[in-house]
PDB file of N, CA and C in Angstrom:
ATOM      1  N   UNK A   1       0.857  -1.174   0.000  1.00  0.00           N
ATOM      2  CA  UNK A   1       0.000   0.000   0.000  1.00  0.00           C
ATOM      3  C   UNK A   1       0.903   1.237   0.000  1.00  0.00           C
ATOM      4  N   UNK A   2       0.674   2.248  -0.814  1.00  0.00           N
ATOM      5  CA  UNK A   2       1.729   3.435  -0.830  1.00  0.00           C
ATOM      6  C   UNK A   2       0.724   4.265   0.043  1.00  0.00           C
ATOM      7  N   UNK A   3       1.518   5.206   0.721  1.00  0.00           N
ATOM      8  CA  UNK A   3       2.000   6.044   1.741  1.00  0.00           C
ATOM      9  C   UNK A   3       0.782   7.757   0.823  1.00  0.00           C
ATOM     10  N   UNK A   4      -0.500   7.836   1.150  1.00  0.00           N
ATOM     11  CA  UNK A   4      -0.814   9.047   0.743  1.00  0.00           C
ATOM     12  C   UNK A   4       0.113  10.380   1.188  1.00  0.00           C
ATOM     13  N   UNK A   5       0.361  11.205  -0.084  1.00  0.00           N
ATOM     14  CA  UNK A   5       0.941  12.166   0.166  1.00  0.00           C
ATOM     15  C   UNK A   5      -0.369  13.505   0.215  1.00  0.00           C
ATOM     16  N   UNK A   6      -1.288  13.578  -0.243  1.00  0.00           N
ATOM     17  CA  UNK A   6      -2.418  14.548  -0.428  1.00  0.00           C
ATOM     18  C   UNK A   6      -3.529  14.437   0.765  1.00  0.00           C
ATOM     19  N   UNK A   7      -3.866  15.636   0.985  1.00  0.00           N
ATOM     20  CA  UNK A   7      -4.881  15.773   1.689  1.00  0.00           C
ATOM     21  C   UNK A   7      -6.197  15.959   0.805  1.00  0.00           C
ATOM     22  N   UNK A   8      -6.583  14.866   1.294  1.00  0.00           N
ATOM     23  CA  UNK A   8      -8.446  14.502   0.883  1.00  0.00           C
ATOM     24  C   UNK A   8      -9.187  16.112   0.893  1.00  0.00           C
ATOM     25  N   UNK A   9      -9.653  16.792  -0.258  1.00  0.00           N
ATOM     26  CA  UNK A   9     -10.359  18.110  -0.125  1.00  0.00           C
ATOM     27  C   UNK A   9     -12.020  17.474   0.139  1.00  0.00           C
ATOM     28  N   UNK A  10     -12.078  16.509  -0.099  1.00  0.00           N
ATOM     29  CA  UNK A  10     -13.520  16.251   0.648  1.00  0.00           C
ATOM     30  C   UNK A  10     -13.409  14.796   1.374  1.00  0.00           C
ATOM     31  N   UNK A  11     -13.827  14.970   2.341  1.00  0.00           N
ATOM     32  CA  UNK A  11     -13.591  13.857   3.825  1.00  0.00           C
ATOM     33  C   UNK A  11     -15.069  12.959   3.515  1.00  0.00           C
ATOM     34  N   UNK A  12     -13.941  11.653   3.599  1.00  0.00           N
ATOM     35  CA  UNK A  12     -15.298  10.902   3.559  1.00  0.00           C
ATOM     36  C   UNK A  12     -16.454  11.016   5.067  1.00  0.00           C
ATOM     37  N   UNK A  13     -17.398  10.396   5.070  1.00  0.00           N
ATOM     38  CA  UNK A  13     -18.336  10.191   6.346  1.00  0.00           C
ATOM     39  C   UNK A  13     -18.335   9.911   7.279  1.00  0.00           C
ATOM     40  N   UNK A  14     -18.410   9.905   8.505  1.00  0.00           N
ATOM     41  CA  UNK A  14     -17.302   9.023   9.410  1.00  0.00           C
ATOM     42  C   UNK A  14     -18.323   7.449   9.611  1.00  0.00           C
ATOM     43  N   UNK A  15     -19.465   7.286   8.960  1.00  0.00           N
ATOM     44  CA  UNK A  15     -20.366   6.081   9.154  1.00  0.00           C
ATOM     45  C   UNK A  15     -18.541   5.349   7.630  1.00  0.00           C
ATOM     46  N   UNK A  16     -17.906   5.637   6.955  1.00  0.00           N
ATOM     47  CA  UNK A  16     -17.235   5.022   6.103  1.00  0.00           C
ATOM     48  C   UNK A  16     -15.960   4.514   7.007  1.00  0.00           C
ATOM     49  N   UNK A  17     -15.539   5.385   7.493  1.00  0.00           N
ATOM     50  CA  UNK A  17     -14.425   5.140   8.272  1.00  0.00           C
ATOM     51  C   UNK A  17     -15.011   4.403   9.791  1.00  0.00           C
ATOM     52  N   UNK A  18     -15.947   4.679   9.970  1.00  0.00           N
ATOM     53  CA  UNK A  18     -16.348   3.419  10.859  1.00  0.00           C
ATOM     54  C   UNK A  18     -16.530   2.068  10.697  1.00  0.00           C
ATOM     55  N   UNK A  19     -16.778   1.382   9.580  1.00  0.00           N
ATOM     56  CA  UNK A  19     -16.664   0.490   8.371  1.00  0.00           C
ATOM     57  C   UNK A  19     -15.527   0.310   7.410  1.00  0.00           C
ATOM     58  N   UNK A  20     -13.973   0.744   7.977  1.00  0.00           N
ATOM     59  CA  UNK A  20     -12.770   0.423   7.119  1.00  0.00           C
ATOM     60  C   UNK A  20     -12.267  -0.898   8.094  1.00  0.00           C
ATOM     61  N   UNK A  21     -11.769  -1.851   7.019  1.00  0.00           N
ATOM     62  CA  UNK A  21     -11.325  -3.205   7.508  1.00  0.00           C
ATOM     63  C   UNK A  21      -9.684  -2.459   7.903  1.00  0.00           C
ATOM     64  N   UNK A  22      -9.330  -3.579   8.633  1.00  0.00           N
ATOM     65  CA  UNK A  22      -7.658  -3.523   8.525  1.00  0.00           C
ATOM     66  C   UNK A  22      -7.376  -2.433   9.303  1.00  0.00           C
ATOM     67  N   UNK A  23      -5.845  -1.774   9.283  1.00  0.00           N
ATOM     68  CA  UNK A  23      -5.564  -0.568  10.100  1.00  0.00           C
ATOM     69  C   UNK A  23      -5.433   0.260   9.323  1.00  0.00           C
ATOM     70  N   UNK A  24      -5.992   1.598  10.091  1.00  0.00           N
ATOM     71  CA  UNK A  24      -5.714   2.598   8.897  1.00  0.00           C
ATOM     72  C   UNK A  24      -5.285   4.042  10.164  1.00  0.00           C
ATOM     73  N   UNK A  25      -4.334   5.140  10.069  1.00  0.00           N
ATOM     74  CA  UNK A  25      -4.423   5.915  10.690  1.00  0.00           C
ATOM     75  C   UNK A  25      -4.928   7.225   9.337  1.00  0.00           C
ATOM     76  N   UNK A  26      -5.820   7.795  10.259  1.00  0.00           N
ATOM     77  CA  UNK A  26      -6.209   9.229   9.649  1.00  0.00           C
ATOM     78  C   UNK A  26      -5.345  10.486  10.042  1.00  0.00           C
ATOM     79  N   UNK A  27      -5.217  11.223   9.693  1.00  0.00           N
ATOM     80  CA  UNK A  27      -3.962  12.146   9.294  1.00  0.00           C
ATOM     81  C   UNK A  27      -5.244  13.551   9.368  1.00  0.00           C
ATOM     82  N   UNK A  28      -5.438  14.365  10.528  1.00  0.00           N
ATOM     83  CA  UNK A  28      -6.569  15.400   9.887  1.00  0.00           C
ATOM     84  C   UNK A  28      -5.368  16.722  10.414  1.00  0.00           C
ATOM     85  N   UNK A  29      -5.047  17.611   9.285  1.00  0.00           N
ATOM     86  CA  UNK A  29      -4.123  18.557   9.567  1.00  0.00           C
ATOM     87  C   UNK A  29      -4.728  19.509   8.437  1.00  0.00           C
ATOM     88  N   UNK A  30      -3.667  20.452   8.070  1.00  0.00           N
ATOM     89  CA  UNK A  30      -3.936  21.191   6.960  1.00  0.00           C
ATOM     90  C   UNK A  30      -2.865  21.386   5.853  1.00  0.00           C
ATOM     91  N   UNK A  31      -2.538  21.671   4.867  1.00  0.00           N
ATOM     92  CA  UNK A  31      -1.262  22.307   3.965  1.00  0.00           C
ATOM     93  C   UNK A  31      -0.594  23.101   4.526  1.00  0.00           C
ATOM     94  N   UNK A  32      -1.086  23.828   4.889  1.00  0.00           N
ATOM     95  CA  UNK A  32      -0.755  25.693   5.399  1.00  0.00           C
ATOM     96  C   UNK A  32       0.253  25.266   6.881  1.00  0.00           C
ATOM     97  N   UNK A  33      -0.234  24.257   7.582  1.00  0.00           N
ATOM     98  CA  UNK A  33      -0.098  24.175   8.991  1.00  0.00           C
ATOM     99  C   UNK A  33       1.471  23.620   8.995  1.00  0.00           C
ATOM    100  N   UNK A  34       2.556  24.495   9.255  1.00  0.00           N
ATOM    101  CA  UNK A  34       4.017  24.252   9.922  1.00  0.00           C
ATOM    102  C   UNK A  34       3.727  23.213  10.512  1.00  0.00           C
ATOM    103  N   UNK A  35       3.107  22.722  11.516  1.00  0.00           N
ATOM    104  CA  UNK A  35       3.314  21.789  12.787  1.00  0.00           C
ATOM    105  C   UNK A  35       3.255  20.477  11.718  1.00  0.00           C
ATOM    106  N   UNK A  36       1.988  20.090  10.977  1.00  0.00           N
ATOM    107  CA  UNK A  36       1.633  19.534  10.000  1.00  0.00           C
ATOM    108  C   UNK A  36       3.175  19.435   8.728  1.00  0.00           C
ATOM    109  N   UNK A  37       3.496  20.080   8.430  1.00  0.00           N
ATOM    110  CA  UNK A  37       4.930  20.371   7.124  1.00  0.00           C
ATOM    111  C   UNK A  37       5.396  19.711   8.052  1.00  0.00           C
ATOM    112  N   UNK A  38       5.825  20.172   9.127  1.00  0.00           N
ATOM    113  CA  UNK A  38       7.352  19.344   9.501  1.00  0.00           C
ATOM    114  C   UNK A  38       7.148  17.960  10.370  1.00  0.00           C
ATOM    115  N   UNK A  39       5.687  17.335  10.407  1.00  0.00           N
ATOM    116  CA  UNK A  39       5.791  15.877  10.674  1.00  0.00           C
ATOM    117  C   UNK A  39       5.769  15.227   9.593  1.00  0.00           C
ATOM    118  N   UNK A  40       5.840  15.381   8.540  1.00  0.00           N
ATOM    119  CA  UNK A  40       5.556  15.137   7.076  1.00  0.00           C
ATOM    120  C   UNK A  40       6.546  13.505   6.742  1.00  0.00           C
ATOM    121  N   UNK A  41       8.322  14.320   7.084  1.00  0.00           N
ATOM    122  CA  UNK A  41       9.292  13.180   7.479  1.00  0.00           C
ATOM    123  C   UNK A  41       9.233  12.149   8.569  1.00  0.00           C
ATOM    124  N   UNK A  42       8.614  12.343   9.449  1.00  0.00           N
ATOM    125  CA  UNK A  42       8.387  11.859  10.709  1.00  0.00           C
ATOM    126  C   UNK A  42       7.527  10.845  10.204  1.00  0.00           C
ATOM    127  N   UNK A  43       6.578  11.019   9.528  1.00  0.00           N
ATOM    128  CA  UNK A  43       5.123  10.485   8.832  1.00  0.00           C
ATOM    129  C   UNK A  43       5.563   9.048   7.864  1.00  0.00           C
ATOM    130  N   UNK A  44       6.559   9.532   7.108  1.00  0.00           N
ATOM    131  CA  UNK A  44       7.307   8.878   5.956  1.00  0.00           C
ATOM    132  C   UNK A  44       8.099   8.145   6.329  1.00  0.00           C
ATOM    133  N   UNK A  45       9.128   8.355   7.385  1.00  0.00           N
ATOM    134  CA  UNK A  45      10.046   7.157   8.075  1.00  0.00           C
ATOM    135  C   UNK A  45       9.144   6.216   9.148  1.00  0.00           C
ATOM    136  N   UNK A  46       8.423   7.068   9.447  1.00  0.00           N
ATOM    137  CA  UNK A  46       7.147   5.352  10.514  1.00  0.00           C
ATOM    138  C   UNK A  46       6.589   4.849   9.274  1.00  0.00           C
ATOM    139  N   UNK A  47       5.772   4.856   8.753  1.00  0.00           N
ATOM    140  CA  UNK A  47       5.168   4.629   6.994  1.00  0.00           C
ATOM    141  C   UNK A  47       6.158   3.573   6.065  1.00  0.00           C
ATOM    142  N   UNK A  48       7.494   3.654   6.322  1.00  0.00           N
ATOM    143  CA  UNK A  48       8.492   2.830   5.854  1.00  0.00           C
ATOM    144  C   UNK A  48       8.566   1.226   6.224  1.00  0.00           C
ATOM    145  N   UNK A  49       8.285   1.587   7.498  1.00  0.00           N
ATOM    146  CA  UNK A  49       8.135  -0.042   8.758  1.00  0.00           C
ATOM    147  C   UNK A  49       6.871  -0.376   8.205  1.00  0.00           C
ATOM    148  N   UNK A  50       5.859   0.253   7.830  1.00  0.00           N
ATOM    149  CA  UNK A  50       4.414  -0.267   8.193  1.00  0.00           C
ATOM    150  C   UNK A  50       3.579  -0.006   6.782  1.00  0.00           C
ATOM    151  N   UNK A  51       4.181  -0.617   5.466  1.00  0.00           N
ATOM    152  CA  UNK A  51       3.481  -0.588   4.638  1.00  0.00           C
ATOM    153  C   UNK A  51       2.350  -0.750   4.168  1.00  0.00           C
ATOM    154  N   UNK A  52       1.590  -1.741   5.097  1.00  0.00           N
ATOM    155  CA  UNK A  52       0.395  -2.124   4.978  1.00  0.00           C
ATOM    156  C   UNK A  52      -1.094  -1.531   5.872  1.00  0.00           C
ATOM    157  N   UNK A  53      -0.182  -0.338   6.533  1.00  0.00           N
ATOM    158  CA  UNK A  53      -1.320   0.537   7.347  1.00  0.00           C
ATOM    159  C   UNK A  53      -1.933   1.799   5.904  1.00  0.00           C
ATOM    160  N   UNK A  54      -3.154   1.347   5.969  1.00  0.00           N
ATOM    161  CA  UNK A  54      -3.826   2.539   5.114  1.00  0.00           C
ATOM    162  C   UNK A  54      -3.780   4.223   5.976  1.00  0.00           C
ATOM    163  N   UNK A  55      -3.003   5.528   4.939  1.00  0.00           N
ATOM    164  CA  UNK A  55      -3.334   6.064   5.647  1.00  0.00           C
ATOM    165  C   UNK A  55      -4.070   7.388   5.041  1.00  0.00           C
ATOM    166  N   UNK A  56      -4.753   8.193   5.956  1.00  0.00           N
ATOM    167  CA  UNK A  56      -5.767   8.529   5.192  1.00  0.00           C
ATOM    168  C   UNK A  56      -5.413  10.014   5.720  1.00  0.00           C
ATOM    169  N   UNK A  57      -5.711  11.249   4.620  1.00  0.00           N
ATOM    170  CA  UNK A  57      -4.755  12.611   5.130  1.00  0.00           C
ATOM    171  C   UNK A  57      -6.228  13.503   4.558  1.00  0.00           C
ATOM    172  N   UNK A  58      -6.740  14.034   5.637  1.00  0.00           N
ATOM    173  CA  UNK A  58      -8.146  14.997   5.686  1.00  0.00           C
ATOM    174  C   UNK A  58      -7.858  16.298   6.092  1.00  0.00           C
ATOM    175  N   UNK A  59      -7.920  17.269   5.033  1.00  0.00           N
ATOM    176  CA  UNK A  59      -7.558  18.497   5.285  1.00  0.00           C
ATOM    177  C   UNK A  59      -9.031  19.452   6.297  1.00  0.00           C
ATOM    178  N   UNK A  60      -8.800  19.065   7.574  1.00  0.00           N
ATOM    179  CA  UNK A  60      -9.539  19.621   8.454  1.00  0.00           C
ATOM    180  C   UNK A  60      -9.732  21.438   8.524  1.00  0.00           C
ATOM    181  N   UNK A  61     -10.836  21.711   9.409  1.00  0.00           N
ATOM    182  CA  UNK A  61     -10.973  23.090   9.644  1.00  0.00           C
ATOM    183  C   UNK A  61     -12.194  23.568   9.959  1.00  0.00           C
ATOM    184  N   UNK A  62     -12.751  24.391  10.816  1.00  0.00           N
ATOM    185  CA  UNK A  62     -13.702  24.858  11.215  1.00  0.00           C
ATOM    186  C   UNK A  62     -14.902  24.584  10.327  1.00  0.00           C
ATOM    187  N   UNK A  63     -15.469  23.406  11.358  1.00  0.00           N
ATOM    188  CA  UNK A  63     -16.658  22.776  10.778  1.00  0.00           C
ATOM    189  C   UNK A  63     -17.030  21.701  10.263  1.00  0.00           C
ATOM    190  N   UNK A  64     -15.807  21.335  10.069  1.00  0.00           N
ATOM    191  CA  UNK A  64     -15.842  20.120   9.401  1.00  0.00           C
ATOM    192  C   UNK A  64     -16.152  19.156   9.805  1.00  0.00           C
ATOM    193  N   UNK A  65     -17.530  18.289   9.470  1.00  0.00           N
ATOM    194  CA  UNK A  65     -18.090  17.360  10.365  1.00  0.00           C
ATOM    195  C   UNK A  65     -16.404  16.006  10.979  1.00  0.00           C
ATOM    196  N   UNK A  66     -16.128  15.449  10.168  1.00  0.00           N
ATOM    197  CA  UNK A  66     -15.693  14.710  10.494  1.00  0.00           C
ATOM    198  C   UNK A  66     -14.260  14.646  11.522  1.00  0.00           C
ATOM    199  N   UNK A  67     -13.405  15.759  11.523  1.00  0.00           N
ATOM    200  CA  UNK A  67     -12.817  16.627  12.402  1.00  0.00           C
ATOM    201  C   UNK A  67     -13.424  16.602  13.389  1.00  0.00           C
ATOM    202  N   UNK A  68     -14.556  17.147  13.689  1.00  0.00           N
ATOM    203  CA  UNK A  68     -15.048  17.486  15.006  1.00  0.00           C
ATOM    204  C   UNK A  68     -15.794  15.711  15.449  1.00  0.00           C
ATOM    205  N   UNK A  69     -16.159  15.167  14.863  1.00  0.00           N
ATOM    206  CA  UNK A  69     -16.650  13.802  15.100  1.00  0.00           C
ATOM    207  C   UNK A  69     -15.548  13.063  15.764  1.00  0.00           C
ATOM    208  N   UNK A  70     -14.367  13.621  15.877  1.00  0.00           N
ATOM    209  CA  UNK A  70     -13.003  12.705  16.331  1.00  0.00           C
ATOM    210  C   UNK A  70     -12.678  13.471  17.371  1.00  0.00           C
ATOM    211  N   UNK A  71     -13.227  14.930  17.775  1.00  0.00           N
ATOM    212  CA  UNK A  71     -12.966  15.858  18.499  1.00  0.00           C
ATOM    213  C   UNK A  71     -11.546  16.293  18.282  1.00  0.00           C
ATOM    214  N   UNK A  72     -10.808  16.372  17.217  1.00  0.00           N
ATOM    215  CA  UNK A  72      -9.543  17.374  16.601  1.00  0.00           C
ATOM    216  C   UNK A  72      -9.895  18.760  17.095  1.00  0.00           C
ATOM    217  N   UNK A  73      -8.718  19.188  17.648  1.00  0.00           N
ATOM    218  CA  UNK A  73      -8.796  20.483  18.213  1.00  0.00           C
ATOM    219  C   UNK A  73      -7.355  21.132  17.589  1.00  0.00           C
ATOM    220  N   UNK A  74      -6.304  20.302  17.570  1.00  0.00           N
ATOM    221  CA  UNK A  74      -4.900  20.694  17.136  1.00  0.00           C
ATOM    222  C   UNK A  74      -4.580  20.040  16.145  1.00  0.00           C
ATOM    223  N   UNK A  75      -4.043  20.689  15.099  1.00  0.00           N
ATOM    224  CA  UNK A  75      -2.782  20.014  14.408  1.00  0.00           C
ATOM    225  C   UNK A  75      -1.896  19.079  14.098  1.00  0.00           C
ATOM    226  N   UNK A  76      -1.070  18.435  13.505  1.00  0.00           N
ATOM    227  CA  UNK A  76      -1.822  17.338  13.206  1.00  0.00           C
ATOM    228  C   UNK A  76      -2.412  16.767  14.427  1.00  0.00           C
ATOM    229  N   UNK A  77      -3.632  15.733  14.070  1.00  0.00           N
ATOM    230  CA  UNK A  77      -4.013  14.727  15.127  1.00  0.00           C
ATOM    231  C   UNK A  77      -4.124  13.988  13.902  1.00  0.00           C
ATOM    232  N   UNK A  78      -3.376  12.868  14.814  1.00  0.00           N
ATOM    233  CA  UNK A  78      -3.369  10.755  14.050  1.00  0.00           C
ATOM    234  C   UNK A  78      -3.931  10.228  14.929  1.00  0.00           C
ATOM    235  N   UNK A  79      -5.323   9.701  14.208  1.00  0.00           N
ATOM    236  CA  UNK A  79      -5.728   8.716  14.720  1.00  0.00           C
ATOM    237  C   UNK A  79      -5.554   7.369  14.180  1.00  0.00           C
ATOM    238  N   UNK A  80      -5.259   6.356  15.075  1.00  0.00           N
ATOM    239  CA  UNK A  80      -4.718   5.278  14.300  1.00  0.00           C
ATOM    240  C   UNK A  80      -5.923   4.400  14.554  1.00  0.00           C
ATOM    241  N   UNK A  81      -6.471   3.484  14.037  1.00  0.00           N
ATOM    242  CA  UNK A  81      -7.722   2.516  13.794  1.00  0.00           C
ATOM    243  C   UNK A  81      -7.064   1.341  13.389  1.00  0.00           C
ATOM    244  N   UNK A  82      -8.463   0.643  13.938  1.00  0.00           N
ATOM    245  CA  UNK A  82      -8.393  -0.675  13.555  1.00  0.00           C
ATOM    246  C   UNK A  82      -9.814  -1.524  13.473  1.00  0.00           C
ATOM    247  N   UNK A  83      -9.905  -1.671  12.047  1.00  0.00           N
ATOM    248  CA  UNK A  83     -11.470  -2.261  11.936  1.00  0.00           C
ATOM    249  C   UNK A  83     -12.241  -1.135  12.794  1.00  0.00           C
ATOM    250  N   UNK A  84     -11.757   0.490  11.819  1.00  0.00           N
ATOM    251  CA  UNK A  84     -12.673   1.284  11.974  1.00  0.00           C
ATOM    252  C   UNK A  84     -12.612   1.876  13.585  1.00  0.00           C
ATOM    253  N   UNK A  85     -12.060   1.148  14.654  1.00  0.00           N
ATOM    254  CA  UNK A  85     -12.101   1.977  16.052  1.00  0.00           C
ATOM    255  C   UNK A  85     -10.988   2.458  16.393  1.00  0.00           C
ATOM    256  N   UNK A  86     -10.934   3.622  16.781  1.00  0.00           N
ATOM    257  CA  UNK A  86      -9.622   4.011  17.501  1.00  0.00           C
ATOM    258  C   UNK A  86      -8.756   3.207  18.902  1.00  0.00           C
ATOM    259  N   UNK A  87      -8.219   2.931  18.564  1.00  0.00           N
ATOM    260  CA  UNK A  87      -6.773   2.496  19.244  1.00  0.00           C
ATOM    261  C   UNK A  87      -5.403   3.208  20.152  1.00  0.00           C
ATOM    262  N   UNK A  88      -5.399   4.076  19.095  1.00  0.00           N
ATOM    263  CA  UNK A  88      -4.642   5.594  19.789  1.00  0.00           C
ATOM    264  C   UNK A  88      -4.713   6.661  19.151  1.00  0.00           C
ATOM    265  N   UNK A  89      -4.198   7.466  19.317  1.00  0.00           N
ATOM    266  CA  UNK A  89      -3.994   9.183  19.028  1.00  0.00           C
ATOM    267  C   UNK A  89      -3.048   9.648  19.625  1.00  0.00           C
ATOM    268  N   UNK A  90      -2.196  10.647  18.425  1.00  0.00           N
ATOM    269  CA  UNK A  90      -1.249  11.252  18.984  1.00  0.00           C
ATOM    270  C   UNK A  90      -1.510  12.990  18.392  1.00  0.00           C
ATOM    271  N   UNK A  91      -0.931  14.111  19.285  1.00  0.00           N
ATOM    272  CA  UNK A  91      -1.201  15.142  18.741  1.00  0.00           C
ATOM    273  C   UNK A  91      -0.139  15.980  18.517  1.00  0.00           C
ATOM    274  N   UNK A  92       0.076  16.598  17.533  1.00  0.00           N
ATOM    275  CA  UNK A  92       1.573  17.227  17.080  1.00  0.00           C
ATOM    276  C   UNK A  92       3.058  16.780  17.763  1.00  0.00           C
ATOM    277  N   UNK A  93       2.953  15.487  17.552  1.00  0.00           N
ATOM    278  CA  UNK A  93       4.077  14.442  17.906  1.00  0.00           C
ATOM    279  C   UNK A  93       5.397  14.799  17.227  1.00  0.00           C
ATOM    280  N   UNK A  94       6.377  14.834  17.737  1.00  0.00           N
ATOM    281  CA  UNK A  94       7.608  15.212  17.140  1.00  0.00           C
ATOM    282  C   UNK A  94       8.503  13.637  17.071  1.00  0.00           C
ATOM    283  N   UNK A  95       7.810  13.070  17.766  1.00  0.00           N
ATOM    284  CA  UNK A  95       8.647  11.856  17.998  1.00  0.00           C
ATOM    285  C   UNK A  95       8.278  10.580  16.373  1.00  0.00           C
ATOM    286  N   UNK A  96       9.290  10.081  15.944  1.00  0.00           N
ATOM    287  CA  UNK A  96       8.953   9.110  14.931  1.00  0.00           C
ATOM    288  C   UNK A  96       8.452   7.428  15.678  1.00  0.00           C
ATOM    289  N   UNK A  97       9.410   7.502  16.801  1.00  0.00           N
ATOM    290  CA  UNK A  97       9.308   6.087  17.358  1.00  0.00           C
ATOM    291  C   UNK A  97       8.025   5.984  18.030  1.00  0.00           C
ATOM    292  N   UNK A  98       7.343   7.340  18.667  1.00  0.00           N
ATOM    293  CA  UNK A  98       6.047   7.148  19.095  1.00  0.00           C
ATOM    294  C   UNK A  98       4.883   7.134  18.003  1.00  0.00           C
ATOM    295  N   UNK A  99       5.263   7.555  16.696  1.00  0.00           N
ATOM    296  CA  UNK A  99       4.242   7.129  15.471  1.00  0.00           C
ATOM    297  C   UNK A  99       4.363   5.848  15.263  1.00  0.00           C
ATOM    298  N   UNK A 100       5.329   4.877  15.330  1.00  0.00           N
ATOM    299  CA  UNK A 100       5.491   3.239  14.602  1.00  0.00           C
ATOM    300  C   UNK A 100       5.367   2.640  15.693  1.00  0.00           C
ATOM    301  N   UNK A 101       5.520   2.747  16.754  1.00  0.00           N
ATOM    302  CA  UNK A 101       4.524   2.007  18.191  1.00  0.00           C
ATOM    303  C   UNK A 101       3.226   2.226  17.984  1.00  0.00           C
ATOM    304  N   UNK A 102       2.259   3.153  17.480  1.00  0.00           N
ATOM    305  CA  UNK A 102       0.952   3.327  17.290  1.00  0.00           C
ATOM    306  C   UNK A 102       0.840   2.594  15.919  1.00  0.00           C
ATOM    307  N   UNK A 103       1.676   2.910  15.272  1.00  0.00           N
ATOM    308  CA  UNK A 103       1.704   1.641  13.716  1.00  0.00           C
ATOM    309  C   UNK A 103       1.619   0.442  14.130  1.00  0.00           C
ATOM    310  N   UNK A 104       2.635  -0.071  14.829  1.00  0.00           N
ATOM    311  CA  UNK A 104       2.438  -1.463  15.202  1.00  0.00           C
ATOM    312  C   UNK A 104       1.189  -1.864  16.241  1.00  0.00           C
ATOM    313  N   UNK A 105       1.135  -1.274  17.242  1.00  0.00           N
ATOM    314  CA  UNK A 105      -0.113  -1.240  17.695  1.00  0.00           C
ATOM    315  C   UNK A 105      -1.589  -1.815  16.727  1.00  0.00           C
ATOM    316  N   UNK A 106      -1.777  -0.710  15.845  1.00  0.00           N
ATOM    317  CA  UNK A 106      -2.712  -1.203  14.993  1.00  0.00           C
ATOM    318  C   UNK A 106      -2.647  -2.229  14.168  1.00  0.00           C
ATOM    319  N   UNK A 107      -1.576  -2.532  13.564  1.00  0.00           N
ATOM    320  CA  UNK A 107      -1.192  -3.879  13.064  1.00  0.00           C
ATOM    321  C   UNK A 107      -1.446  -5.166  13.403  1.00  0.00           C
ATOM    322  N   UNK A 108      -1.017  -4.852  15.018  1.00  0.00           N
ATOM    323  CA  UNK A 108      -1.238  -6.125  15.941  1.00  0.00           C
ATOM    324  C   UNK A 108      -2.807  -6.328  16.517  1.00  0.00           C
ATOM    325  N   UNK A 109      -3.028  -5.431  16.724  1.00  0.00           N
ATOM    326  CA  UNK A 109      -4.766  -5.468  17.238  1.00  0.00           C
ATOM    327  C   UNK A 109      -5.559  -6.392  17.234  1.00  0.00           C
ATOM    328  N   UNK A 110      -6.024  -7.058  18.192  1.00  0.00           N
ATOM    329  CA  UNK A 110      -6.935  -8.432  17.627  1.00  0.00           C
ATOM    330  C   UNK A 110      -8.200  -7.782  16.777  1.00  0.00           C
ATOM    331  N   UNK A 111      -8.216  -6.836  16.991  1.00  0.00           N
ATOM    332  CA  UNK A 111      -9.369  -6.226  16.195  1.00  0.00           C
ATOM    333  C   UNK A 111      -9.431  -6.186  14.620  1.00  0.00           C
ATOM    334  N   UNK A 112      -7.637  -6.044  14.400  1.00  0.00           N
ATOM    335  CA  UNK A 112      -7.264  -6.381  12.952  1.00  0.00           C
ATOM    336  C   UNK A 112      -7.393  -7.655  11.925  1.00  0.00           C
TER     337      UNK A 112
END
């Protein structure tokens, strides 16, 4: 599975992403957002270990149902899933090793 580089300009439903098999972390940040640019590498070297996590990049922002359905308040927020439920979340993480512990996490999940 390759590694989305684009942010989704329209977010799917969250009844869809409640209904995704397998692990997937969602990515809800913006273009514009520094904090967002510079986990980008951070994003890409955990993403390296964990090819087979779907990940999904939703350009959030005031109003946006599905943003607020996850309760995103900051920049990036990853939520990582599994068979659709959250598992963990991290919020403007600087750390890479704490993104591929939440990778593997979801990987391993009996839920997966």
């Amino acid at each position: 599975m390759t590694m989305n580089e684009v942010y989704a300009g329209i977010e799917p439903a969250r009844a869809e992403i409640d209904m995704l098999e397998g692990p997937t972390m969602l990515e809800f940040g913006s273009p514009s957002c520094g904090y967002c640019r510079a986990a980008q590498p951070l994003l890409a070297s955990a993403f390296s270990d964990h090819p087979n996590v779907r990940r999904i990049k939703i350009a959030d922002g005031s109003g946006r149902p599905l943003g607020r359905s996850f309760k995103v308040k900051l920049w990036p927020t990853l939520v990582f899933l599994s068979n659709g439920r959250e598992i963990a979340r991290l919020v403007r993480t600087g750390d890479a090793g704490a993104i591929r512990r939440a990778l593997a996490q979801i990987e391993s999940s009996p839920l997966a």
